[in-house]
Protein backbone atom coordinates (compact mmCIF):
# COMPACT_ATOMS: atom_id res chain seq x y z
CA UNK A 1 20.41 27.90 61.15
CA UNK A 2 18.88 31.27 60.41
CA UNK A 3 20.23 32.54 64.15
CA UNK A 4 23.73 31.27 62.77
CA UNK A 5 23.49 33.69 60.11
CA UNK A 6 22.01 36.29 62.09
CA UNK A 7 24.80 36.31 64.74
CA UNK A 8 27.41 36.17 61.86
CA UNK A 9 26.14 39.14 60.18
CA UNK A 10 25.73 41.18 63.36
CA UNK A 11 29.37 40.22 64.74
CA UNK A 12 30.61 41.63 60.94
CA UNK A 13 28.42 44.85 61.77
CA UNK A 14 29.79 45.49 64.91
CA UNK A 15 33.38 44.71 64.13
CA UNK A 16 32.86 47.26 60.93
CA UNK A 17 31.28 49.44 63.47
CA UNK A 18 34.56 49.57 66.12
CA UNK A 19 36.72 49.85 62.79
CA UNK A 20 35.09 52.84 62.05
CA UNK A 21 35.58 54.61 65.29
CA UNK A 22 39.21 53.23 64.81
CA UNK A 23 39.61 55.01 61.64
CA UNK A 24 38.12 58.07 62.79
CA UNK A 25 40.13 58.20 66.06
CA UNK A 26 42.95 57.60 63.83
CA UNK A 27 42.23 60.66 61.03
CA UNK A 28 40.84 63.31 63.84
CA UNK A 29 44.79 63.65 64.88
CA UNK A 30 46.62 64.20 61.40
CA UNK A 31 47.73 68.08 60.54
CA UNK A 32 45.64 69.92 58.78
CA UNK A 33 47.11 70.51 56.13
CA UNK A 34 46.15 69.24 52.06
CA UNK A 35 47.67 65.55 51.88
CA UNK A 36 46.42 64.54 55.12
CA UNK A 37 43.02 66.32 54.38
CA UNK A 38 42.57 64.24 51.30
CA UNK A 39 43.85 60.91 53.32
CA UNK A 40 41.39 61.57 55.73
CA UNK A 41 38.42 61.85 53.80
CA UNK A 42 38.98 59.02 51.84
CA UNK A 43 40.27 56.69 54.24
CA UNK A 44 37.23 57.66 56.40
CA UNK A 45 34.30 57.20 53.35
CA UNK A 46 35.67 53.87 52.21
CA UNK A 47 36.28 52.43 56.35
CA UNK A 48 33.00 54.03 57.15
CA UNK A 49 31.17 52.47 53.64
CA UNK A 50 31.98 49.33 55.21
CA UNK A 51 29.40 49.31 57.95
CA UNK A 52 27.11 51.14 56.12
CA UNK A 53 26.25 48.45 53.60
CA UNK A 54 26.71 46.13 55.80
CA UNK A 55 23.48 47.90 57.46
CA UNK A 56 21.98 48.27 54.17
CA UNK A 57 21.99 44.70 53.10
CA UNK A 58 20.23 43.91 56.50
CA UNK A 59 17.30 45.85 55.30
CA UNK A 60 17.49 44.94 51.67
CA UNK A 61 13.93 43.70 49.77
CA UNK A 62 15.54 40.63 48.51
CA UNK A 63 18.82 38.34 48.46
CA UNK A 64 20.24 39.75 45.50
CA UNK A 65 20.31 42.92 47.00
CA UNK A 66 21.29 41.67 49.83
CA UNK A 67 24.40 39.96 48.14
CA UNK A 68 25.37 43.63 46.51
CA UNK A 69 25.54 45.18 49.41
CA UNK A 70 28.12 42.61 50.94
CA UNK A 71 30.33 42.79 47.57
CA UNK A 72 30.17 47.02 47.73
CA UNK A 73 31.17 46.30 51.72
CA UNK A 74 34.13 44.38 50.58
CA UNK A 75 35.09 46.34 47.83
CA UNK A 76 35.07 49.11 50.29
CA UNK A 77 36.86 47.02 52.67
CA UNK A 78 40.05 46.12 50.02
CA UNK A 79 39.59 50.27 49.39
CA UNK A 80 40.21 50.79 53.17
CA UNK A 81 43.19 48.46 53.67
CA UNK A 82 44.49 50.28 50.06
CA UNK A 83 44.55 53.64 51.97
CA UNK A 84 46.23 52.66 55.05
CA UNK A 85 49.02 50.55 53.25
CA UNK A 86 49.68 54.09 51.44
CA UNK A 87 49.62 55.80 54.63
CA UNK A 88 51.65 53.64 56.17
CA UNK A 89 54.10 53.03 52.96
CA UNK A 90 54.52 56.90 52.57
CA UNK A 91 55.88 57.23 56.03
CA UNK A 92 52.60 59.42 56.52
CA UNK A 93 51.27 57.21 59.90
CA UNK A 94 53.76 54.94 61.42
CA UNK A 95 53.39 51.34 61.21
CA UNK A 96 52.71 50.54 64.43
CA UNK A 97 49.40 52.65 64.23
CA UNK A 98 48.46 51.45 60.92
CA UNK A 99 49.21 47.61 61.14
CA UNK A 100 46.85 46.95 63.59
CA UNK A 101 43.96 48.92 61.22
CA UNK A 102 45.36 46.69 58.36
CA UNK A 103 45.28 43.64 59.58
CA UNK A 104 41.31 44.14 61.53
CA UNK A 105 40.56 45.26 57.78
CA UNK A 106 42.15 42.23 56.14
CA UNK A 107 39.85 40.15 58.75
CA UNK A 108 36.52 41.95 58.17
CA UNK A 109 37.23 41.70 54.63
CA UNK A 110 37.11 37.43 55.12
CA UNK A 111 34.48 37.46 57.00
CA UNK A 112 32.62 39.10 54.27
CA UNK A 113 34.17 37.07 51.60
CA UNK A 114 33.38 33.86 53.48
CA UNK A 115 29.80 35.10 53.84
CA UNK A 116 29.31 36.27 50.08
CA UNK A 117 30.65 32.36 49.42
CA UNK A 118 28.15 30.93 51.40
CA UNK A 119 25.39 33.19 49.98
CA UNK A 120 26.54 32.34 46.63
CA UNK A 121 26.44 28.80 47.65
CA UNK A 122 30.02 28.70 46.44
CA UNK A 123 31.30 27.31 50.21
């Protein structure tokens, strides 16, 4: 059962992991100038948050910790997929970039959901 777990968790790392790289190839092509500056860095520390407490909670000294790490991922996660929908809905990226990212977001996010429910021992 444990190995169950184990693969779950690292298939949510690595998918947080290839989002990441998404977001950044996604951010390293705006202009340079002050709204897409501030877009970028947020979009990038909440997508890239992700990942890193996902990491986090894999070393964490107990399950409670454990468990906040996933909810900060999350929360991080709904942050990300807040970002792109205002990208998207300001006509700042096109949709057809930004969809994609939304919905790969929307699907981390349940995978982490589903796992916090099971850790909870609400599932």
């Amino acid at each position: 059962m444990s190995n169950v777990k184990s693969d779950k968790s690292k298939n949510i790392r690595y998918r947080a992991y290839k989002f990441s790289l998404s977001i950044i190839n996604l951010v390293k092509d705006f202009p340079k100038d002050k709204v897409y500056m501030i877009f970028a860095d947020q979009l990038l520390r909440a997508a890239t948050s992700i990942g890193a407490n996902l990491i986090e909670a894999k070393s964490s000294s107990s399950k409670r910790d454990f468990i906040k790490f996933y909810e900060i991922a999350l929360k991080s996660c709904n942050e990300t997929i807040y970002w792109l929908c205002l990208l998207r809905d300001g006509k700042l990226a096109s949709a057809s970039k930004i969809n994609p990212l939304i919905k790969e977001a929307e699907e981390i996010g349940k995978m982490i959901g589903s796992s916090l429910l099971t850790l909870k021992g609400k599932k």
